[in-house]
N, C-alpha and C. Protein backbone atom coordinates (compact mmCIF):
# COMPACT_ATOMS: atom_id res chain seq x y z
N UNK A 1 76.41 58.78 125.33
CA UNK A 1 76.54 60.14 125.80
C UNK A 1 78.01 60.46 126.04
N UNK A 2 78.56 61.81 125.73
CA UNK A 2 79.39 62.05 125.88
C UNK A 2 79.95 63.13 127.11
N UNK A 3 80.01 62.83 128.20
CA UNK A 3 80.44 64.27 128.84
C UNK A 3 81.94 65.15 128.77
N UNK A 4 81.76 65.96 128.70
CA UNK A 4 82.25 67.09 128.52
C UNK A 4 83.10 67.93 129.72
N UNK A 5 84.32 68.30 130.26
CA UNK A 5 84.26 69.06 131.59
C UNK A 5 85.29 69.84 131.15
N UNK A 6 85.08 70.96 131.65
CA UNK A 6 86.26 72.30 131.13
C UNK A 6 87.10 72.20 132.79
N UNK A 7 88.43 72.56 132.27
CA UNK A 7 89.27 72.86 133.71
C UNK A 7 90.61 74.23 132.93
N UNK A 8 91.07 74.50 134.23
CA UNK A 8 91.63 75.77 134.11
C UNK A 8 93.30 75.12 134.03
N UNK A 9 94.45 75.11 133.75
CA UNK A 9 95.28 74.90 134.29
C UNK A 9 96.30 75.74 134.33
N UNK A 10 97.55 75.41 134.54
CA UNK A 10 98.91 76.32 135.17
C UNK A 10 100.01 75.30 134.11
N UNK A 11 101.00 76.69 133.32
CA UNK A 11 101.95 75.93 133.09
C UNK A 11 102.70 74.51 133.57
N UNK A 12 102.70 73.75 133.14
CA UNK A 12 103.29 72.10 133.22
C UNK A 12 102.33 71.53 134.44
N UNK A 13 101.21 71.88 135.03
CA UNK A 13 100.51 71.53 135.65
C UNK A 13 100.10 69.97 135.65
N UNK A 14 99.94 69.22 136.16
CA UNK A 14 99.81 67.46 135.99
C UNK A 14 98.02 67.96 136.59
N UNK A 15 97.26 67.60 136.10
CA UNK A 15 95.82 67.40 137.06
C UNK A 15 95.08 65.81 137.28
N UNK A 16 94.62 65.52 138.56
CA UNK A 16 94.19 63.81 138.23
C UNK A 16 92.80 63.78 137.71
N UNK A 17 92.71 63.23 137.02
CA UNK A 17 91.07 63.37 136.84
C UNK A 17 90.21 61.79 137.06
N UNK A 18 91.10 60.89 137.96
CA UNK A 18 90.67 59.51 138.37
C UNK A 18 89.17 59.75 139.40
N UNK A 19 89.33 60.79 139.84
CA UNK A 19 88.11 60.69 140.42
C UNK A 19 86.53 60.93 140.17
N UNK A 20 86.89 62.42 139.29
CA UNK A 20 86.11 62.85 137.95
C UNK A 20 85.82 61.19 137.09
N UNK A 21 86.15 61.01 136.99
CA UNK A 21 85.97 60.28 135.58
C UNK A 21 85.67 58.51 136.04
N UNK A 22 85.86 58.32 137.49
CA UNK A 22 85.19 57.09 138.45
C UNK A 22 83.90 57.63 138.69
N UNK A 23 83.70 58.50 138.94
CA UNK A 23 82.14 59.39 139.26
C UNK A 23 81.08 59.17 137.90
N UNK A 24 81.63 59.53 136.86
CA UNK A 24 81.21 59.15 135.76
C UNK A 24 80.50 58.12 135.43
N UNK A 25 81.23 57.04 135.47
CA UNK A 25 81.85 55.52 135.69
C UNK A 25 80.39 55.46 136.56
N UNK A 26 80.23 55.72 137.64
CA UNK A 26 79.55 55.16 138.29
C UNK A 26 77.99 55.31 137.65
N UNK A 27 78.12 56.52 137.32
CA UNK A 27 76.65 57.63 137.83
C UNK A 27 76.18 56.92 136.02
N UNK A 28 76.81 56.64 134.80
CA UNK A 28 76.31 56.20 134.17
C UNK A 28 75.65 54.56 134.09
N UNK A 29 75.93 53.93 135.34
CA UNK A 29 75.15 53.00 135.34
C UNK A 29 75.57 51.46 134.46
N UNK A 30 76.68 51.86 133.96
CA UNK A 30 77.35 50.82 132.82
C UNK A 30 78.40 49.72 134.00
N UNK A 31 77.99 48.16 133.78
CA UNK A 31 78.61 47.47 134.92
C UNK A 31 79.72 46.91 133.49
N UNK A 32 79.62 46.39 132.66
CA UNK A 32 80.51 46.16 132.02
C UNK A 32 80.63 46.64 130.53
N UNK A 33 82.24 47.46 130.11
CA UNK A 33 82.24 48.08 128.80
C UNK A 33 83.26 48.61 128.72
N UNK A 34 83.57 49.92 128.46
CA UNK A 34 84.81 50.92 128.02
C UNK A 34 84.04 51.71 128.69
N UNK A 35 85.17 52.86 128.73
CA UNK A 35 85.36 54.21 129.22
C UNK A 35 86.68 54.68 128.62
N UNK A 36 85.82 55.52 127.37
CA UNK A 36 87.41 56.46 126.54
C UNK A 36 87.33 57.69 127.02
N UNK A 37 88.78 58.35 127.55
CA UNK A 37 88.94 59.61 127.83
C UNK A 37 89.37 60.07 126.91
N UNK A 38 89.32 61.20 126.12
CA UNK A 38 89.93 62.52 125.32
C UNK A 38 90.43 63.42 125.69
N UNK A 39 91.16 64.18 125.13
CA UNK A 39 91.62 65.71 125.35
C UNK A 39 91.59 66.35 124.04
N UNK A 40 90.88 67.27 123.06
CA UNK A 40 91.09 67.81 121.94
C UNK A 40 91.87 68.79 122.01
N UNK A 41 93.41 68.80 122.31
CA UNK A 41 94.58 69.88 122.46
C UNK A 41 95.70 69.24 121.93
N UNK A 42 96.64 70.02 121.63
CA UNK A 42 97.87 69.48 120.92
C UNK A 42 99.08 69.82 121.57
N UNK A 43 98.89 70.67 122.55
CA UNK A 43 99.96 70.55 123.47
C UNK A 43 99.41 70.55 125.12
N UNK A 44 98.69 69.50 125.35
CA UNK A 44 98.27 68.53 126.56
C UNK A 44 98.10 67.24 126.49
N UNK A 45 98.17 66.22 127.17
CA UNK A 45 98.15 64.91 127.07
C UNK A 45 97.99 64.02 127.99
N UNK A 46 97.09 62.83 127.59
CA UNK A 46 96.81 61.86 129.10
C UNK A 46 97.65 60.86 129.80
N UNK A 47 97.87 60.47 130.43
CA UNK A 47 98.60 59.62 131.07
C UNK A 47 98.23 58.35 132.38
N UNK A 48 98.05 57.10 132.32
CA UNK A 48 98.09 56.68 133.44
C UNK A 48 99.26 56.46 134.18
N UNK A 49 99.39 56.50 135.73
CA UNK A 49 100.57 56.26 136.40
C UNK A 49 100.45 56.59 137.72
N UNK A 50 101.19 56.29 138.42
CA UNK A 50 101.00 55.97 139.83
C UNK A 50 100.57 57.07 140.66
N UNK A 51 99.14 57.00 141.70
CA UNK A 51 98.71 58.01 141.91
C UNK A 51 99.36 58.44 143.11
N UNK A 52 100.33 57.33 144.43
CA UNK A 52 100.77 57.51 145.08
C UNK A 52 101.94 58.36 145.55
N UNK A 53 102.98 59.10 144.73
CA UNK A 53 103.87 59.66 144.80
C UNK A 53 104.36 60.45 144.03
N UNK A 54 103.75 61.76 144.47
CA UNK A 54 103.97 63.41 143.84
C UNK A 54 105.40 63.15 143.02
N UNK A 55 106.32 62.77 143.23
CA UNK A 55 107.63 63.12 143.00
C UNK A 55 107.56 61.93 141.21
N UNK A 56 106.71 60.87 141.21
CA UNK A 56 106.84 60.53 140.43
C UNK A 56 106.52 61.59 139.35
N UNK A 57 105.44 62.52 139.07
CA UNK A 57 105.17 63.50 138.22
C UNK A 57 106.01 64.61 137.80
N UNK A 58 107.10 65.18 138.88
CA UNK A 58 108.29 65.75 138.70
C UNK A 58 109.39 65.17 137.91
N UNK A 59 109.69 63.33 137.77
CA UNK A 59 110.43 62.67 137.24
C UNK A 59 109.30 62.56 135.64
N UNK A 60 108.49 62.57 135.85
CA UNK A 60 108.07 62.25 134.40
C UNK A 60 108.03 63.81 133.46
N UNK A 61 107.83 64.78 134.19
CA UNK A 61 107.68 65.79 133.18
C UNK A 61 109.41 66.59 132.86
N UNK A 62 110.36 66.50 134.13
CA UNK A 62 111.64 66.34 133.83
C UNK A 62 112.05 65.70 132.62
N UNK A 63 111.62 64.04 132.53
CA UNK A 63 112.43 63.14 131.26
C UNK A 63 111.70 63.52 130.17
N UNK A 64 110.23 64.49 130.10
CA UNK A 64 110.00 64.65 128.50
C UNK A 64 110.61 66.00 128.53
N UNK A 65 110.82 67.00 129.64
CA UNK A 65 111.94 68.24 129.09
C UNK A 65 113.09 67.92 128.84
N UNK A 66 113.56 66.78 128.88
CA UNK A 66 114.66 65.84 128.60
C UNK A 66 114.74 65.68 127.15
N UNK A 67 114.09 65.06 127.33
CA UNK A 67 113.83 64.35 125.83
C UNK A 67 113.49 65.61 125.08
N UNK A 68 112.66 66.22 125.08
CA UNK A 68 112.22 67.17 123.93
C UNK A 68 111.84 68.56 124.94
N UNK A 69 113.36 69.52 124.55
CA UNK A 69 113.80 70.87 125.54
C UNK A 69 112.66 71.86 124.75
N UNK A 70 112.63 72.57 125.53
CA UNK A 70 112.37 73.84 124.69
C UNK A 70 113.18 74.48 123.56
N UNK A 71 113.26 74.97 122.47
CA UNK A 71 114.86 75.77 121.57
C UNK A 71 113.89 76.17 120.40
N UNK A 72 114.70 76.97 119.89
CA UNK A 72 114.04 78.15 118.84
C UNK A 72 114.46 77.18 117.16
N UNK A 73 115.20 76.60 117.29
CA UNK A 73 115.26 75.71 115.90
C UNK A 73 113.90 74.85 115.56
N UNK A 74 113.27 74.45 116.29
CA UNK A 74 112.15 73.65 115.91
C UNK A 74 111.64 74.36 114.18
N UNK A 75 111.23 72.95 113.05
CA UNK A 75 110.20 73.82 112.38
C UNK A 75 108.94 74.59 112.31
N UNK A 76 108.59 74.23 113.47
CA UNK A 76 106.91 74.50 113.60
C UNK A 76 107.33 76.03 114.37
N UNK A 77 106.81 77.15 113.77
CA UNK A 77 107.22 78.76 114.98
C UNK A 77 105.97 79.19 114.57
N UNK A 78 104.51 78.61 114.50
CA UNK A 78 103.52 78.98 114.41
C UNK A 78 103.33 80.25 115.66
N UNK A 79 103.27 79.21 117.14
CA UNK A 79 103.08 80.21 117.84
C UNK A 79 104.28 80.38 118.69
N UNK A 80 104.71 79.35 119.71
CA UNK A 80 106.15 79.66 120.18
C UNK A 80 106.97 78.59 120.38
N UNK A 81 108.43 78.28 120.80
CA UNK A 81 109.34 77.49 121.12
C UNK A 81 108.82 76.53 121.70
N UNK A 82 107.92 76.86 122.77
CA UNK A 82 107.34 75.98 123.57
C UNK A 82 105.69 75.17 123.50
N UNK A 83 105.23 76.24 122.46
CA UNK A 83 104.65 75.70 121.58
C UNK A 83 104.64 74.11 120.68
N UNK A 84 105.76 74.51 119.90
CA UNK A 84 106.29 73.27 119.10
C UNK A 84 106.77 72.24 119.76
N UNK A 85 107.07 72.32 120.87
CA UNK A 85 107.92 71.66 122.24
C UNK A 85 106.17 70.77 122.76
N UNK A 86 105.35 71.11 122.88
CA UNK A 86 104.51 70.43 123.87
C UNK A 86 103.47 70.00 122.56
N UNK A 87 103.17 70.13 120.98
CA UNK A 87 102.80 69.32 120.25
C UNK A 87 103.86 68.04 120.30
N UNK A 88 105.36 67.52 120.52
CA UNK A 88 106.11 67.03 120.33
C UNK A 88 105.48 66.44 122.12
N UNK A 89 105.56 66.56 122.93
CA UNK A 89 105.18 65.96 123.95
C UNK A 89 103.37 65.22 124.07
N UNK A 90 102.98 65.81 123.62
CA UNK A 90 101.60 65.62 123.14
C UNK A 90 101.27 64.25 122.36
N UNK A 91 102.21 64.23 121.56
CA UNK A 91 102.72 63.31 120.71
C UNK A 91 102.99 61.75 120.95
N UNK A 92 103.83 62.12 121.96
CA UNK A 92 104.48 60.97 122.93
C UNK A 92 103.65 60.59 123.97
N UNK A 93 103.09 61.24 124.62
CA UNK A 93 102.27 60.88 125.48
C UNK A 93 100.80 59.97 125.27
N UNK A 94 100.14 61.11 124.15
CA UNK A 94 98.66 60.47 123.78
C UNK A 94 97.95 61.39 124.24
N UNK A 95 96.91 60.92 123.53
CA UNK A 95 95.67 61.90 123.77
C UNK A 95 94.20 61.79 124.32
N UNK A 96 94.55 60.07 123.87
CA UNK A 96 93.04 58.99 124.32
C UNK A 96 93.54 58.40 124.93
N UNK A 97 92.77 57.52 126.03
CA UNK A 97 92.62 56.77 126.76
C UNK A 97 91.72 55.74 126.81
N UNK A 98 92.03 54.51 126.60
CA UNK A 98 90.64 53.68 126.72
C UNK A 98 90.96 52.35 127.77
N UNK A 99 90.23 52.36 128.72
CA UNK A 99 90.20 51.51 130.22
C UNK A 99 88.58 51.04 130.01
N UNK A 100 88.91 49.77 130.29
CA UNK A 100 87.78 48.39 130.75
C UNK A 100 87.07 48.78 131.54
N UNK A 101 86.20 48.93 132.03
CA UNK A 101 84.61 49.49 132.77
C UNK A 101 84.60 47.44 133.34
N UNK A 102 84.79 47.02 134.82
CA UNK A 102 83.94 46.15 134.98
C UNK A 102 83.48 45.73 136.16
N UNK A 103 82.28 45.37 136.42
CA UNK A 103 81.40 45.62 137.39
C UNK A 103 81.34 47.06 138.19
N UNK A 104 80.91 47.66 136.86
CA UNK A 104 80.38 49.21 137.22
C UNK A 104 81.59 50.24 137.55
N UNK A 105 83.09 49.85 137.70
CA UNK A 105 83.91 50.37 138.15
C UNK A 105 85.14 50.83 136.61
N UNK A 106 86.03 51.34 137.12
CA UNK A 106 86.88 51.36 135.94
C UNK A 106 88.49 50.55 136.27
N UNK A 107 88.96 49.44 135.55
CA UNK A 107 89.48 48.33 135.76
C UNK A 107 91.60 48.82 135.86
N UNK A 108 91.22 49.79 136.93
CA UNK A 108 92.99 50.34 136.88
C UNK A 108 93.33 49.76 138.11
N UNK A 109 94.48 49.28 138.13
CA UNK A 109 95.98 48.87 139.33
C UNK A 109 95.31 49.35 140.56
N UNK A 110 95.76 48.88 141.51
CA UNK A 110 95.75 49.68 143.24
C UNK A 110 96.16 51.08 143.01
N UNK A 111 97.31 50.86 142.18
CA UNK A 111 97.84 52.35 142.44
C UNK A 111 98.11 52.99 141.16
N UNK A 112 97.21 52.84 140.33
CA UNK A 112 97.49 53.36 139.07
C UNK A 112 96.17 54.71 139.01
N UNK A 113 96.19 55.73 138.50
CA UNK A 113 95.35 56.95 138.41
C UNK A 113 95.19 57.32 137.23
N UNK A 114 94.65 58.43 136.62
CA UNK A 114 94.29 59.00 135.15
C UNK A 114 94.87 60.33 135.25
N UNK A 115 95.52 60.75 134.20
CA UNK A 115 96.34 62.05 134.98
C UNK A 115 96.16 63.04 133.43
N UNK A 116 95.92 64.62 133.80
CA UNK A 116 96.47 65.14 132.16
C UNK A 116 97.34 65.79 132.62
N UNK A 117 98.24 66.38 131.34
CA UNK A 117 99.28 66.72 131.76
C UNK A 117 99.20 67.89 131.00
N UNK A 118 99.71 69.05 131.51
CA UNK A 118 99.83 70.39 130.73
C UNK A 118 101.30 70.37 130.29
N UNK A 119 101.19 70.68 128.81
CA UNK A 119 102.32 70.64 128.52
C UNK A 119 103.01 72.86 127.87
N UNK A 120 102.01 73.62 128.06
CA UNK A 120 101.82 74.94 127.74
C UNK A 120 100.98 75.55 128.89
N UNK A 121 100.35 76.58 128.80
CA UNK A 121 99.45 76.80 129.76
C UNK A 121 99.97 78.14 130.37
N UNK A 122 99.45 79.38 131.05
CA UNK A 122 98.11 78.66 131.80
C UNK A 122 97.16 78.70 130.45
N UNK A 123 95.74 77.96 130.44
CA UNK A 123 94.86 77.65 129.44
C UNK A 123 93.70 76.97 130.11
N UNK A 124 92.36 77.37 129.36
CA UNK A 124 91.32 76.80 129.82
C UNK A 124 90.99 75.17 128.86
N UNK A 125 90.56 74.71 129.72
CA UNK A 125 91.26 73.24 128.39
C UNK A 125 90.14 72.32 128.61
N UNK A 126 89.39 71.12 128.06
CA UNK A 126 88.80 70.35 128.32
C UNK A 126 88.89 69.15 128.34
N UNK A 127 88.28 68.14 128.74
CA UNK A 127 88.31 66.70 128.37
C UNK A 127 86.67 66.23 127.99
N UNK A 128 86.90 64.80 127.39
CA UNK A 128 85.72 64.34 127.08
C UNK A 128 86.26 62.80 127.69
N UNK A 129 84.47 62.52 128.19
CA UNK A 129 84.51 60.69 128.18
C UNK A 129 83.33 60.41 128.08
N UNK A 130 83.57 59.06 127.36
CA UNK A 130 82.86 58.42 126.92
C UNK A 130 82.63 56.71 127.09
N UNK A 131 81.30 56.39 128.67
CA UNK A 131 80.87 55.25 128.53
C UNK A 131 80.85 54.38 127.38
N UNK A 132 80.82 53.24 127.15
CA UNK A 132 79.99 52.24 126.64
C UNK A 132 79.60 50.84 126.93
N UNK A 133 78.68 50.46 127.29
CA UNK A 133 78.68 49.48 127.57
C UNK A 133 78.53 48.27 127.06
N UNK A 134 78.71 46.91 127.15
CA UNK A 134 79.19 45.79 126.36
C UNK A 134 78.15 45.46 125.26
């Protein structure tokens, strides 16, 4: 089975979805297996990383406006600057996720979380995950 959850977000918005997606985890009943997360968007992307300190998410979405600015040279001017800017972050980041399911739980750090990241927005956007068990 695959579930499905729509969410709303806000330009460069970070959302966690570790809890969503432990709920999951649970309620499907699977003690040992996978759990793949998705996003079908091209300028949003998943991320694990530390769920403890807001400021880390300010340093991470800083070094990919770093790395890859917004600017009107890009080839891609399908839709906008920033457009072509967050397929290029999208890119780098990832889109799937796949974490170890074991003993019914999902197998991340003390302090590690599941995070998406808006890289455009605002936009109504979804994710998918997907149990399996061993």
């Amino acid at each position: 089975m695959v579930y499905e959850t729509n969410i709303e977000t806000q330009k460069d918005q970070v959302l966690s979805l570790t809890e969503r997606v432990e709920s999951l985890v649970a309620a499907s009943g699977v003690r040992e297996g996978m759990c793949f997360i998705t996003v079908p968007h091209t300028t949003a992307g998943l991320i694990v990383t530390s769920k403890y300190d807001e400021a880390d998410f300010a340093d991470i979405k800083n070094e990919l406006r770093r790395l890859v600015p917004t600017r009107v040279d890009f080839c891609h001017q399908f839709d906008t600057p920033e457009d072509a800017a967050g397929h290029i972050k999208s890119a780098l980041t990832g889109v799937s996720l796949a974490i170890i399911v074991t003993r019914g739980r999902l197998l991340l750090g003390s302090s590690q979380g599941i995070f998406f990241l808006e890289f455009d927005g605002p936009r109504g956007r979804k994710y998918h995950v997907k149990i399996m068990p061993d």
